[in-house]
Structure formats: structure tokens, C-alpha cells
PDB file of N, CA and C in Angstrom:
ATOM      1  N   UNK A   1     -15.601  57.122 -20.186  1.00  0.00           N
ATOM      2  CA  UNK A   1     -14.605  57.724 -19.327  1.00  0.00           C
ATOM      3  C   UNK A   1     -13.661  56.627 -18.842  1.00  0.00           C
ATOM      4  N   UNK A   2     -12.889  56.911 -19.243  1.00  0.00           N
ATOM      5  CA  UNK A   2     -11.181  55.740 -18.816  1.00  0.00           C
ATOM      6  C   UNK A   2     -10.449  56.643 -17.637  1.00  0.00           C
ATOM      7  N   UNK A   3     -10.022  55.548 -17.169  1.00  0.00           N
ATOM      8  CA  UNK A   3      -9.179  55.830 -15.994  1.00  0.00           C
ATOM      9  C   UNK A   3      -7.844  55.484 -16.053  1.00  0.00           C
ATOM     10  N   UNK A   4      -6.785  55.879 -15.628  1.00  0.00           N
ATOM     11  CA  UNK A   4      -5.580  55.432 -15.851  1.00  0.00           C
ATOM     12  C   UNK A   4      -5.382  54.079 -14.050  1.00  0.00           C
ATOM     13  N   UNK A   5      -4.547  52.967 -14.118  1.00  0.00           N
ATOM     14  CA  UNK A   5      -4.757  52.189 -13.666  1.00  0.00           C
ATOM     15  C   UNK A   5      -3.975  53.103 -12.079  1.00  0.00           C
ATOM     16  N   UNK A   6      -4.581  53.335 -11.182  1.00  0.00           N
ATOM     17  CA  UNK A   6      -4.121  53.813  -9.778  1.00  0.00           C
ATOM     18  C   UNK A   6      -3.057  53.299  -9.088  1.00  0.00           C
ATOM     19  N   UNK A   7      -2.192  53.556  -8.281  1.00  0.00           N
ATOM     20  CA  UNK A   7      -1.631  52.897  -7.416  1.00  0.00           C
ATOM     21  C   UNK A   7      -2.191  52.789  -5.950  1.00  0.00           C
ATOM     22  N   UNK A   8      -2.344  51.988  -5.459  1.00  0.00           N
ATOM     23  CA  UNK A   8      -3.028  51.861  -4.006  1.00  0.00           C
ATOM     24  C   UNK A   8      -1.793  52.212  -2.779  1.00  0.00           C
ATOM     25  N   UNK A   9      -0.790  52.535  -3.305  1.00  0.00           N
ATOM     26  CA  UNK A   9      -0.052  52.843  -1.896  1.00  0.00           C
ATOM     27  C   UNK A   9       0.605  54.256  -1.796  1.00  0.00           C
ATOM     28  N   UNK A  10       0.452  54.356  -0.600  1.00  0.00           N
ATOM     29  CA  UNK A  10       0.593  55.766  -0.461  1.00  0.00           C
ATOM     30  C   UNK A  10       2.045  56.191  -0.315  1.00  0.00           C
ATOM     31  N   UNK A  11       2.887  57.715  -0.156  1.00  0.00           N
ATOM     32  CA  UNK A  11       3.922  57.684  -0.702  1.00  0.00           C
ATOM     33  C   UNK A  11       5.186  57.338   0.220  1.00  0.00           C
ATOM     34  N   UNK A  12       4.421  57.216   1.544  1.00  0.00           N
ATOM     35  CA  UNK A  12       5.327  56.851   2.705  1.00  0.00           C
ATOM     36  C   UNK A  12       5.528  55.155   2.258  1.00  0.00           C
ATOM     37  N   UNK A  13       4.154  54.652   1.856  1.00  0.00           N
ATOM     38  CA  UNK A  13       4.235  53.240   1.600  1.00  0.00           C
ATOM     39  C   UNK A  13       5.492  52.840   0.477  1.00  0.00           C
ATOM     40  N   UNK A  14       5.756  54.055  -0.653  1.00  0.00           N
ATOM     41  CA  UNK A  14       6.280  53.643  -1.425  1.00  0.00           C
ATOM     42  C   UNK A  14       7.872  53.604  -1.055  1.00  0.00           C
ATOM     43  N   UNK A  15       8.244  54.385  -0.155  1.00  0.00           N
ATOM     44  CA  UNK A  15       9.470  54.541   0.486  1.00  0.00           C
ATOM     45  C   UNK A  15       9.855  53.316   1.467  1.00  0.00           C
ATOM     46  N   UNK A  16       9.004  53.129   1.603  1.00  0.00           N
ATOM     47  CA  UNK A  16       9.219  52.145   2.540  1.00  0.00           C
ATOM     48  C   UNK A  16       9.659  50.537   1.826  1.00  0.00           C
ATOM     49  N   UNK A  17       9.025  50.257   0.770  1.00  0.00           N
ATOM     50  CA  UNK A  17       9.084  49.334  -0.359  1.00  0.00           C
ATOM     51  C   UNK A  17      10.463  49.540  -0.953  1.00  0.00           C
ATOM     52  N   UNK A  18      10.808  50.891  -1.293  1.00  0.00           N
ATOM     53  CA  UNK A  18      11.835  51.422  -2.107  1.00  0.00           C
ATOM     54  C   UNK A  18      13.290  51.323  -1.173  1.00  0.00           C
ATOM     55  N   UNK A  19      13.399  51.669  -0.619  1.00  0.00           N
ATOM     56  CA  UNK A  19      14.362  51.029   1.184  1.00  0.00           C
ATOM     57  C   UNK A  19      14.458  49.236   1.149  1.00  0.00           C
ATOM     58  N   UNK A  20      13.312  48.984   1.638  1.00  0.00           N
ATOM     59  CA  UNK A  20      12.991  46.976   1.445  1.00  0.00           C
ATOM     60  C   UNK A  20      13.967  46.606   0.100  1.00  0.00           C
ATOM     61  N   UNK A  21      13.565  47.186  -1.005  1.00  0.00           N
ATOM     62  CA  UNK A  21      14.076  46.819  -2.041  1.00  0.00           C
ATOM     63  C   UNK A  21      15.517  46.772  -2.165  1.00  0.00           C
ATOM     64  N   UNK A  22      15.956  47.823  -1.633  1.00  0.00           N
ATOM     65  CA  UNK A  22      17.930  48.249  -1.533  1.00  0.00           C
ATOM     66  C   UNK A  22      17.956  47.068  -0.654  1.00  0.00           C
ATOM     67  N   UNK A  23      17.432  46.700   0.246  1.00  0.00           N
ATOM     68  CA  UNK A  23      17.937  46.147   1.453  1.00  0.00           C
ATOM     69  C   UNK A  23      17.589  44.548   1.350  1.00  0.00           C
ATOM     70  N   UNK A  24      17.280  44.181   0.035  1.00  0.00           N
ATOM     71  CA  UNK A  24      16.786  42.773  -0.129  1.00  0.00           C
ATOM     72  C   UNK A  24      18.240  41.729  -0.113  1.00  0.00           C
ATOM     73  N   UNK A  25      19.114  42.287  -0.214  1.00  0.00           N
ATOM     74  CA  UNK A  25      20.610  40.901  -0.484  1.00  0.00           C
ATOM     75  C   UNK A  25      20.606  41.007   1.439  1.00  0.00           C
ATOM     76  N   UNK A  26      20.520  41.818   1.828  1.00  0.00           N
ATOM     77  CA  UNK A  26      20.992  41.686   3.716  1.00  0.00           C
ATOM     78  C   UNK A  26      19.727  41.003   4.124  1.00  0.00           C
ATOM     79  N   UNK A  27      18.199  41.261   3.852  1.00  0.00           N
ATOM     80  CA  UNK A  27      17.570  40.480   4.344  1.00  0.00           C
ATOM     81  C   UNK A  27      17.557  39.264   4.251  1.00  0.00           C
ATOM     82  N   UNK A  28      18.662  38.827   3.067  1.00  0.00           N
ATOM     83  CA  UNK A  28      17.891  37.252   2.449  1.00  0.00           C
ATOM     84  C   UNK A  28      17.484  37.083   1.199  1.00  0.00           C
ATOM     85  N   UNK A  29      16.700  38.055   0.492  1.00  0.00           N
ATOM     86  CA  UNK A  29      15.733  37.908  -0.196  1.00  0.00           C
ATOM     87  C   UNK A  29      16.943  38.053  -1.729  1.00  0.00           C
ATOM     88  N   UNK A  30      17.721  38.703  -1.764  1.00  0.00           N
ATOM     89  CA  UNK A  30      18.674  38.796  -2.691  1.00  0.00           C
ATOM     90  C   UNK A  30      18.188  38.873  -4.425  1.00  0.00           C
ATOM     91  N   UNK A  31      18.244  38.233  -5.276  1.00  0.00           N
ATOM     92  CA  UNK A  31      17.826  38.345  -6.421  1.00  0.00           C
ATOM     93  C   UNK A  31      16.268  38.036  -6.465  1.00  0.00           C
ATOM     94  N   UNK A  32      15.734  37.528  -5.575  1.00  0.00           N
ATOM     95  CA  UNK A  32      14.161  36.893  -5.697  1.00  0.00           C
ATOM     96  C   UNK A  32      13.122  38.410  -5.873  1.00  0.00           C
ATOM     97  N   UNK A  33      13.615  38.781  -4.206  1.00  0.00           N
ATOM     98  CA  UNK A  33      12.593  39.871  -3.743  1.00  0.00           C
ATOM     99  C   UNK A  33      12.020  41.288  -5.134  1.00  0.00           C
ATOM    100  N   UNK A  34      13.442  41.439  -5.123  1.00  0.00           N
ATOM    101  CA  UNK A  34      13.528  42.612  -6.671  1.00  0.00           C
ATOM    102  C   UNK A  34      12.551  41.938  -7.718  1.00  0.00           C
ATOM    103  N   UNK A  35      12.938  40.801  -8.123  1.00  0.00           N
ATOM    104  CA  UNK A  35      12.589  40.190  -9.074  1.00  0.00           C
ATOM    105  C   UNK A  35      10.597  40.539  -9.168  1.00  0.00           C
ATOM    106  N   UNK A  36       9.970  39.585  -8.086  1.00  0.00           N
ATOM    107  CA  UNK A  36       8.820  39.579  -7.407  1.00  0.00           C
ATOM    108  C   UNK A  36       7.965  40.946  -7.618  1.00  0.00           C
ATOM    109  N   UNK A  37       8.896  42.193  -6.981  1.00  0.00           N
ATOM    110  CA  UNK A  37       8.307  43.274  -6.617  1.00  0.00           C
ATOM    111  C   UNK A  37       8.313  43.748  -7.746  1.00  0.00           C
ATOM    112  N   UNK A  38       9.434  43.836  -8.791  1.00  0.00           N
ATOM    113  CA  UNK A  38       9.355  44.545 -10.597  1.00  0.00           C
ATOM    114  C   UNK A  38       7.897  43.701 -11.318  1.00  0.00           C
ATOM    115  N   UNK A  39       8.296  42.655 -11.423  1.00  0.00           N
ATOM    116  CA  UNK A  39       7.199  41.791 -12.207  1.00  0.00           C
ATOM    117  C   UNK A  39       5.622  42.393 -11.498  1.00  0.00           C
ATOM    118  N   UNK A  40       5.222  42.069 -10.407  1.00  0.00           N
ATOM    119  CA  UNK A  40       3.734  43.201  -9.732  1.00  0.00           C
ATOM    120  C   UNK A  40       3.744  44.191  -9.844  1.00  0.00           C
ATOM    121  N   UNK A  41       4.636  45.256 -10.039  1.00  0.00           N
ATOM    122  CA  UNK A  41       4.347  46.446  -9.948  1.00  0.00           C
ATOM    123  C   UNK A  41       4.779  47.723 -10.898  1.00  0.00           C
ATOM    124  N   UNK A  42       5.384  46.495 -12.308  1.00  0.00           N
ATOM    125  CA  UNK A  42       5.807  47.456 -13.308  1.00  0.00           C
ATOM    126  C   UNK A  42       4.919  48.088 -14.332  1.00  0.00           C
ATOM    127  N   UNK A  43       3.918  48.067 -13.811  1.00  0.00           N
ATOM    128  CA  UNK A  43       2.299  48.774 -14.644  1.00  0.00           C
ATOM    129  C   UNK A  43       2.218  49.752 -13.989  1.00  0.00           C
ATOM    130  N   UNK A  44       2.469  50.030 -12.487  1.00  0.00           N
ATOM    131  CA  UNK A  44       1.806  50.751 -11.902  1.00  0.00           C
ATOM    132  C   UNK A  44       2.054  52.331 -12.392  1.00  0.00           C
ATOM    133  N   UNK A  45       1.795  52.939 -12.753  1.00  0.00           N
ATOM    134  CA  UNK A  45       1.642  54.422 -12.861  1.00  0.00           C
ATOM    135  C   UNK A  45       1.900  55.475 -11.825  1.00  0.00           C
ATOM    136  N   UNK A  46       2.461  56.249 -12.239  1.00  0.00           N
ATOM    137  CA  UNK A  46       2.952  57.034 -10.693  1.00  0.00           C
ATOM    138  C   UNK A  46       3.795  56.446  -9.526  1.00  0.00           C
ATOM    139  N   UNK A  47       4.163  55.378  -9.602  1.00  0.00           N
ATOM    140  CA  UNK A  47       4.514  55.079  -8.427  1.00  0.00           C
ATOM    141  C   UNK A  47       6.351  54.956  -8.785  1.00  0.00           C
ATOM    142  N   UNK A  48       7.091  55.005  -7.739  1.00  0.00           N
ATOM    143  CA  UNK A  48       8.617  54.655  -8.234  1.00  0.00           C
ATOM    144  C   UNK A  48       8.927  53.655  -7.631  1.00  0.00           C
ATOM    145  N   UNK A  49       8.270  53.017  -7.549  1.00  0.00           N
ATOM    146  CA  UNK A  49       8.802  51.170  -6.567  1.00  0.00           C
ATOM    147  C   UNK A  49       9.305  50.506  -7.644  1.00  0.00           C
ATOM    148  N   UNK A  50       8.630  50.436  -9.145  1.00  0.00           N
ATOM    149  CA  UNK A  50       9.024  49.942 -10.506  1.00  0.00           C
ATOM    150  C   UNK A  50      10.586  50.289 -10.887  1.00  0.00           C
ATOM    151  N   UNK A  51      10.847  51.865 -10.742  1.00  0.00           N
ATOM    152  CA  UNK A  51      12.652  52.204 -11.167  1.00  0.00           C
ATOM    153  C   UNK A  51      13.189  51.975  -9.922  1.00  0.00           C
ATOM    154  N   UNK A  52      12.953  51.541  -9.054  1.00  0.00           N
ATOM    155  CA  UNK A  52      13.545  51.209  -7.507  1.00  0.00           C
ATOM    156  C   UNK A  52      13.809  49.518  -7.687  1.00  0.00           C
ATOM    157  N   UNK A  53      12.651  48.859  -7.999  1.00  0.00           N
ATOM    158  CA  UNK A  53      13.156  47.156  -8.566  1.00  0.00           C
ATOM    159  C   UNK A  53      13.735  46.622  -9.572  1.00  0.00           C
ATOM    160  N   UNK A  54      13.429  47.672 -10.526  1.00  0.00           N
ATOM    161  CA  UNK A  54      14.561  47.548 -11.962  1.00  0.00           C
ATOM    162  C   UNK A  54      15.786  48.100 -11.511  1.00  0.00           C
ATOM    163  N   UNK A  55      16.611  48.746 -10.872  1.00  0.00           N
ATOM    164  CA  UNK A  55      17.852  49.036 -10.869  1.00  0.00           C
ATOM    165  C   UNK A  55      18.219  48.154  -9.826  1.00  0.00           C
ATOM    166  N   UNK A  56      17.529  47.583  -8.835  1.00  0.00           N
ATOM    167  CA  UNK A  56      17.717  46.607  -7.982  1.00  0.00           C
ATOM    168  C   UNK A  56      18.441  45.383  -8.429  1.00  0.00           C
ATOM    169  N   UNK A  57      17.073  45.157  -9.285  1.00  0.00           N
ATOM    170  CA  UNK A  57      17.547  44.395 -10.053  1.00  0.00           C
ATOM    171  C   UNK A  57      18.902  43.546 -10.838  1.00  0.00           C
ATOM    172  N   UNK A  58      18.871  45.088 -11.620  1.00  0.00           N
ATOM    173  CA  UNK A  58      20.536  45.018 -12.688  1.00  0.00           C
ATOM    174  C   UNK A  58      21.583  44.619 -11.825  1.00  0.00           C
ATOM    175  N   UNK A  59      21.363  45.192 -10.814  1.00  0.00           N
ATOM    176  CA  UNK A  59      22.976  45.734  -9.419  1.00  0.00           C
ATOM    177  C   UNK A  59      22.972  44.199  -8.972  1.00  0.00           C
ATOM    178  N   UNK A  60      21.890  43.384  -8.771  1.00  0.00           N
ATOM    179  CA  UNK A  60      21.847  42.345  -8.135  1.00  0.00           C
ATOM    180  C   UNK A  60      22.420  41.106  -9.535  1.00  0.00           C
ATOM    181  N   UNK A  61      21.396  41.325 -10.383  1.00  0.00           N
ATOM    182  CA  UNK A  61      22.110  40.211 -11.668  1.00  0.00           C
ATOM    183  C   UNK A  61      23.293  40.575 -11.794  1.00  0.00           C
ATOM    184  N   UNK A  62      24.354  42.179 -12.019  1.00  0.00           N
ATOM    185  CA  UNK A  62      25.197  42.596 -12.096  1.00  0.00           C
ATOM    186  C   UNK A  62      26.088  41.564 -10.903  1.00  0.00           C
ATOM    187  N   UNK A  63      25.797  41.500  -9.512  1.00  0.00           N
ATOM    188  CA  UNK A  63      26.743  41.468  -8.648  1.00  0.00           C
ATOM    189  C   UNK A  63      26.765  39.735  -9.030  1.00  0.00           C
ATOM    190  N   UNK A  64      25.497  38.810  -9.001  1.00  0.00           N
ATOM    191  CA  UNK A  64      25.524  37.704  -9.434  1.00  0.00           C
ATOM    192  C   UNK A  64      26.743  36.844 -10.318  1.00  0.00           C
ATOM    193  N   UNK A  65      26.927  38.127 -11.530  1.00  0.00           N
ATOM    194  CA  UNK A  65      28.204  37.860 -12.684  1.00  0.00           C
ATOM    195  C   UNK A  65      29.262  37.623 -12.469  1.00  0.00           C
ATOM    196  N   UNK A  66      29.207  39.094 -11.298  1.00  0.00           N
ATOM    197  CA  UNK A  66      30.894  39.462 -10.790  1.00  0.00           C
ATOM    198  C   UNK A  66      31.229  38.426  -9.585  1.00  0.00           C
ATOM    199  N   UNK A  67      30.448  37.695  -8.685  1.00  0.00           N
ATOM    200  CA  UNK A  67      30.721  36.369  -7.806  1.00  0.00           C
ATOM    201  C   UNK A  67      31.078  35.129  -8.457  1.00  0.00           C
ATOM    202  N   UNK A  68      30.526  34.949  -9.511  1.00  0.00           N
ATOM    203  CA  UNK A  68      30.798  34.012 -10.520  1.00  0.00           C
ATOM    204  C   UNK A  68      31.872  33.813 -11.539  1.00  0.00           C
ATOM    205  N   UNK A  69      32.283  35.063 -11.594  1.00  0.00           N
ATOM    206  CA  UNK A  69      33.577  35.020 -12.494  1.00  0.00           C
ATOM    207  C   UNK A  69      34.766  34.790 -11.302  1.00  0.00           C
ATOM    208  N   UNK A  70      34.635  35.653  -9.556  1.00  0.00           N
ATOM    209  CA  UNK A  70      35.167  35.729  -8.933  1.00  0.00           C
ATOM    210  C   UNK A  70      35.446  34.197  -8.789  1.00  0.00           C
ATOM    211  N   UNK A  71      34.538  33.218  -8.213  1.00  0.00           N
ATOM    212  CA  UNK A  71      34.681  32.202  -7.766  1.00  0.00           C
ATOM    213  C   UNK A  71      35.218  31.322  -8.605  1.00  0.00           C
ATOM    214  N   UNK A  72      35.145  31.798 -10.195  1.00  0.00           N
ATOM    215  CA  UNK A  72      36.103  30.838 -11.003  1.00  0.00           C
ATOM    216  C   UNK A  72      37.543  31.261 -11.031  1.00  0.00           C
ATOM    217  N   UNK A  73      37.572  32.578 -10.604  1.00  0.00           N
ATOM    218  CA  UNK A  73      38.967  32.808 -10.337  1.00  0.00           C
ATOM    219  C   UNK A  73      40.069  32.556  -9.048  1.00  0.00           C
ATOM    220  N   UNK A  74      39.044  31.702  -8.237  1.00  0.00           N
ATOM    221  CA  UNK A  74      39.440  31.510  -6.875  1.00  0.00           C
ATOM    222  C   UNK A  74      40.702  30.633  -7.437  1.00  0.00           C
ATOM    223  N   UNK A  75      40.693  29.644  -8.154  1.00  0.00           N
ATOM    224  CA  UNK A  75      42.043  28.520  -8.984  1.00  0.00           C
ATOM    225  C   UNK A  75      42.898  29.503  -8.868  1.00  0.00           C
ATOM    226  N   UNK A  76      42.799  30.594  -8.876  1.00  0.00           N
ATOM    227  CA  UNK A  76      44.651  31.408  -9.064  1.00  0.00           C
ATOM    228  C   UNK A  76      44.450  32.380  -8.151  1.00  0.00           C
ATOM    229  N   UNK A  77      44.009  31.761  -6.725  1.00  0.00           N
ATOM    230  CA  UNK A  77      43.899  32.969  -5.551  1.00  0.00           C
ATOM    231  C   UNK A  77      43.575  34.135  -5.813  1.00  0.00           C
ATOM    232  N   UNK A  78      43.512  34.940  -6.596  1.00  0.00           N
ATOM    233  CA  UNK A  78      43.364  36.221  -6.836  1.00  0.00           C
ATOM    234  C   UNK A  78      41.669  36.502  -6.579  1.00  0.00           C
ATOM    235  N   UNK A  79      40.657  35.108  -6.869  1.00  0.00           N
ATOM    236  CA  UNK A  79      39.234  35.052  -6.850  1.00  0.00           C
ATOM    237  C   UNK A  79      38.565  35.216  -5.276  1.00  0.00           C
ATOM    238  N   UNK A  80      39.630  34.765  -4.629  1.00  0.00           N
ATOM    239  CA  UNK A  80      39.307  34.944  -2.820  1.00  0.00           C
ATOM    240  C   UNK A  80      39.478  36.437  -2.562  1.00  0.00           C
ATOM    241  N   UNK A  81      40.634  37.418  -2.848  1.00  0.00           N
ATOM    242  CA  UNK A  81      40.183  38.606  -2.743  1.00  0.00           C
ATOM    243  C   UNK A  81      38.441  39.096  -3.547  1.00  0.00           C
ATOM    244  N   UNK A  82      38.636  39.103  -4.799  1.00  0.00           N
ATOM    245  CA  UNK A  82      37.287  39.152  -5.516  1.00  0.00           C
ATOM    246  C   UNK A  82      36.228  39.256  -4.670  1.00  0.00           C
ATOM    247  N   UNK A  83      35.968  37.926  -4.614  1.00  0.00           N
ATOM    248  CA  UNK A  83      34.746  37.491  -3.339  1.00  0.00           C
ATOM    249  C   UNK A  83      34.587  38.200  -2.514  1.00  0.00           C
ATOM    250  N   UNK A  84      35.495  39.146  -2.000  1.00  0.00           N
ATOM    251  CA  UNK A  84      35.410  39.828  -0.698  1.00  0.00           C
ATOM    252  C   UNK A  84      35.093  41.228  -0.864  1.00  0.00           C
ATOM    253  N   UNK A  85      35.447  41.475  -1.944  1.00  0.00           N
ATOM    254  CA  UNK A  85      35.763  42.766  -2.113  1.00  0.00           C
ATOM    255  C   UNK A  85      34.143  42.728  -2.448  1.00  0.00           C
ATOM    256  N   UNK A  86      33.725  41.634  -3.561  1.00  0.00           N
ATOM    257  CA  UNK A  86      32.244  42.003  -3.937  1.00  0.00           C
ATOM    258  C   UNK A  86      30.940  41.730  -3.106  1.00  0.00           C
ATOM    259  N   UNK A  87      31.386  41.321  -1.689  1.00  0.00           N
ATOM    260  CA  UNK A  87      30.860  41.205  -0.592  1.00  0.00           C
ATOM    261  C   UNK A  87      30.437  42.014   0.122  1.00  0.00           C
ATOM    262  N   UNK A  88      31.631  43.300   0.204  1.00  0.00           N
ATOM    263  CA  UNK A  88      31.984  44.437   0.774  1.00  0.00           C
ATOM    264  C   UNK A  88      31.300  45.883  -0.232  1.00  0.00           C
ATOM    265  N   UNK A  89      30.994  45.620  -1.534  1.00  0.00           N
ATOM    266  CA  UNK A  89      30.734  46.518  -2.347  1.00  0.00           C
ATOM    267  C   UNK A  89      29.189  46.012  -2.426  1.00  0.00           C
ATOM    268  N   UNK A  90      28.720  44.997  -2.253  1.00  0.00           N
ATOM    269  CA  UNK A  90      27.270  45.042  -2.315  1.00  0.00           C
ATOM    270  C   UNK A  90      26.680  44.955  -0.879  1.00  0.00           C
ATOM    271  N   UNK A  91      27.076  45.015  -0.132  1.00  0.00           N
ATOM    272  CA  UNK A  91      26.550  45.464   1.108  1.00  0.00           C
ATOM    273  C   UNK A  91      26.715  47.299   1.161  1.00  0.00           C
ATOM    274  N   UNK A  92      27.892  47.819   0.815  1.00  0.00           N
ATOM    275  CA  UNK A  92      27.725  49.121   1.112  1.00  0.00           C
ATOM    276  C   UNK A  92      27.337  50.249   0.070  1.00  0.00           C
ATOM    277  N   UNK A  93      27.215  49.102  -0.914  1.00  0.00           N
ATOM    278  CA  UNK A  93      25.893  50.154  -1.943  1.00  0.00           C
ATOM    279  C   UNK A  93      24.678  49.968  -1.885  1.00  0.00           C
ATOM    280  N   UNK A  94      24.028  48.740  -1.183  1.00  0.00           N
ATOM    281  CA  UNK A  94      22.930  48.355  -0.515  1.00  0.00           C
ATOM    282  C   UNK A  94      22.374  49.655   0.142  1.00  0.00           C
ATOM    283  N   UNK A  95      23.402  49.619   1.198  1.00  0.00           N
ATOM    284  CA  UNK A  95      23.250  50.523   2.288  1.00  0.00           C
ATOM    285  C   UNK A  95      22.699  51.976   1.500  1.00  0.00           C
ATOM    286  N   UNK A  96      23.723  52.368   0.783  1.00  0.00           N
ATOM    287  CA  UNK A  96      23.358  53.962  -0.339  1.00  0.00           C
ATOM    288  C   UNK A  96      22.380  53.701  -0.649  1.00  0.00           C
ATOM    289  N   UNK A  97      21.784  52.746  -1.645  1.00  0.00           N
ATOM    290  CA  UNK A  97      20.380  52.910  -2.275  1.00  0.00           C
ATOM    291  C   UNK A  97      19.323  53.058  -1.289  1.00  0.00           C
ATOM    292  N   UNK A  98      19.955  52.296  -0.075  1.00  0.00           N
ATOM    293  CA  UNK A  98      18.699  52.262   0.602  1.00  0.00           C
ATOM    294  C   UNK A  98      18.376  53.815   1.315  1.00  0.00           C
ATOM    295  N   UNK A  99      19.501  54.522   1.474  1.00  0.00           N
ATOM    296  CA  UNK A  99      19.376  55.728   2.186  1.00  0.00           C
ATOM    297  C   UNK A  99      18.900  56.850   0.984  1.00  0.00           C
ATOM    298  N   UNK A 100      19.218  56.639  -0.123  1.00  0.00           N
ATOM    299  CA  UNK A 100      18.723  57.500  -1.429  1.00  0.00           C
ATOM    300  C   UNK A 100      17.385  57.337  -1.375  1.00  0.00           C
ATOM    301  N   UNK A 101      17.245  55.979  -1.200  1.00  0.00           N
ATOM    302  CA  UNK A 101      15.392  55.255  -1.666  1.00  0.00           C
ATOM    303  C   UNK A 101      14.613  56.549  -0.344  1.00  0.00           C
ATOM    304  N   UNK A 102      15.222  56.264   0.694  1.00  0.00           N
ATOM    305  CA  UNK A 102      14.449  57.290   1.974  1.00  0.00           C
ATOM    306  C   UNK A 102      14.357  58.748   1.521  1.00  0.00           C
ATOM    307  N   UNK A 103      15.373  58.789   0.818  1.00  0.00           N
ATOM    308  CA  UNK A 103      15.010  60.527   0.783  1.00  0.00           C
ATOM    309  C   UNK A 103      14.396  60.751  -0.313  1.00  0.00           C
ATOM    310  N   UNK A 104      13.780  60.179  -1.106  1.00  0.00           N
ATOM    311  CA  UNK A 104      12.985  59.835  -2.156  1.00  0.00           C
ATOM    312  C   UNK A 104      13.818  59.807  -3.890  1.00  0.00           C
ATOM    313  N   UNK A 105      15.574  59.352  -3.956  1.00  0.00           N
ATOM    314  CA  UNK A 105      16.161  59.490  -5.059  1.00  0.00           C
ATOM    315  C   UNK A 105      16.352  58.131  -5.223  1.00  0.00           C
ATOM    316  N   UNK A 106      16.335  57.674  -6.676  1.00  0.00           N
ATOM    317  CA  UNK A 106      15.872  56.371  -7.442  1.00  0.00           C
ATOM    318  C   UNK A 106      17.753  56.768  -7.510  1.00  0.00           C
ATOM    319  N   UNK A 107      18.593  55.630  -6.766  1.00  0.00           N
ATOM    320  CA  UNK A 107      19.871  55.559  -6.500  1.00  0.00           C
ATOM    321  C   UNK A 107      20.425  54.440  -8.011  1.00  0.00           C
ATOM    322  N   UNK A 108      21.364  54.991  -9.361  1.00  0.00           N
ATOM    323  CA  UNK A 108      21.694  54.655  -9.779  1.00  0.00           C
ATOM    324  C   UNK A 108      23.161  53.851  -9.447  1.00  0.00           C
ATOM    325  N   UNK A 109      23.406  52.275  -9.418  1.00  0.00           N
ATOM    326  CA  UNK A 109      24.667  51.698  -8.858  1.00  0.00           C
ATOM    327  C   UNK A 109      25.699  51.857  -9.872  1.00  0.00           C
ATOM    328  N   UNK A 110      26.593  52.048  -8.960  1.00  0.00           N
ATOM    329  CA  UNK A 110      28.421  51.908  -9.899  1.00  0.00           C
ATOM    330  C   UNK A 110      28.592  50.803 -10.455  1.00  0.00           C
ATOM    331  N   UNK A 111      29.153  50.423 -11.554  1.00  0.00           N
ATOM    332  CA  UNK A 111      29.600  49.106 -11.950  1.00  0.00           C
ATOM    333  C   UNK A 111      28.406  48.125 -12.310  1.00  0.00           C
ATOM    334  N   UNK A 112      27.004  48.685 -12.504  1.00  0.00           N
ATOM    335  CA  UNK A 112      25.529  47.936 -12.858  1.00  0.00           C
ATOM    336  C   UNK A 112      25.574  47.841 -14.611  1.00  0.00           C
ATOM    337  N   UNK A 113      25.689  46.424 -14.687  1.00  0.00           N
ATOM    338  CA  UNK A 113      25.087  46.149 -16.478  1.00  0.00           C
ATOM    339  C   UNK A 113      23.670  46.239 -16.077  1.00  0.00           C
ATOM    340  N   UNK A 114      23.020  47.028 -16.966  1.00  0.00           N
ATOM    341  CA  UNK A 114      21.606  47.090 -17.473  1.00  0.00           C
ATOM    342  C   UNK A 114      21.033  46.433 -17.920  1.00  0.00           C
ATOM    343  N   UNK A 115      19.916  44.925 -17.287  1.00  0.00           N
ATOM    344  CA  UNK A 115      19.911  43.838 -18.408  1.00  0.00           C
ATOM    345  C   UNK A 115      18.433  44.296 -18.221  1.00  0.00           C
ATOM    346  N   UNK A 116      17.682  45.168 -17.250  1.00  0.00           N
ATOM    347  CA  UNK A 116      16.221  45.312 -17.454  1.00  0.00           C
ATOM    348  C   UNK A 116      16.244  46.538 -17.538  1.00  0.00           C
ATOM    349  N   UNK A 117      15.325  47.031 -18.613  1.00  0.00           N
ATOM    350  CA  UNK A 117      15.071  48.241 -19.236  1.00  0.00           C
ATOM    351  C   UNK A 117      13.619  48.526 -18.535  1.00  0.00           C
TER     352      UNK A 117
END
């Protein structure tokens, strides 16, 4: 008799993780936290903390790209708007995922390259 591998947290727990996760660039934790929480918990079965750190994820490597191209474009001023704007767009899609993650919807981001499947 096999068992399929359980998840130990319960579903308030998982909301709560799934919220943390949207909310990892305002805490600090920014590309790490996602990173951390996908890699532990992408076995888990049943649980949605896994499509909650993978899209975290993308949005975060995604926003990573778009600061980086921004900041090379700062040489022809146009990169200082950039910066701001992508300052302003990952804080207030932060905010969405994190309010999707509460009501229990796995919040797909605007403008996210897909680099984890």
C-alpha cells in the first residue's frame, strides 16, 4: 500500500504562504524568498503554494530583466522614467497577487516571461 506524499499544512496555512509569497519584493525577500519556497515545496501534492512560487517567480525574474535593461537605458534618460514606472508596477501587482492569493486564485502577472514551468 503506497501513499501519495501529504502536505502538512493546512489550507488557511496555505493562504497565508500564498499572500507571503506575492508580498516577498515589499518584505525584502524579493527573488530569494519565491525561489526557496518553489524549490521545498514543488513535490508537494495538493497544495497551491508550488503555482503561487512559480508565477512568483517568473514576475520577479521577469521584473529583474525589465530593471536591467531600464538601468542601461538610464545613458539616454528615458531609463529613469523606466525605473519608476517598474517600481510602481511591481509593487502594485504585488499587491493583486497578494489579494488573489487570499481569496484562494493562483494570480497570473501582466507582462511575466515564463522561465519556470
Amino acid at each position: 500500500m503506497t501513499t501519495e506524499p501529504q502536505s502538512n499544512l493546512t489550507p488557511s496555512s496555505d493562504k497565508l504562504w500564498n499572500v507571503l509569497l506575492h508580498l516577498s519584493p515589499i518584505l525584502g525577500l524579493g527573488l530569494i524568498g519565491p525561489l526557496v519556497v518553489y524549490l521545498v515545496t514543488k513535490k508537494d501534492a495538493g497544495s497551491s503554494i508550488p503555482d503561487h512560487a512559480k508565477e512568483t517567480l517568473n514576475f520577479h525574474i521577469s521584473m529583474f530583466i525589465y530593471v536591467m535593461i531600464s538601468a542601461v537605458l538610464t545613458l539616454v534618460i528615458i531609463g529613469i522614467v523606466l525605473l519608476f514606472i517598474c517600481a510602481i508596477v511591481s509593487i502594485v501587482l504585488a499587491v493583486i497577487g497578494a489579494v488573489k492569493a487570499s481569496d484562494g486564485i493562483v494570480y497570473r502577472y501582466p507582462l511575466c516571461i515564463r522561465f519556470v514551468n
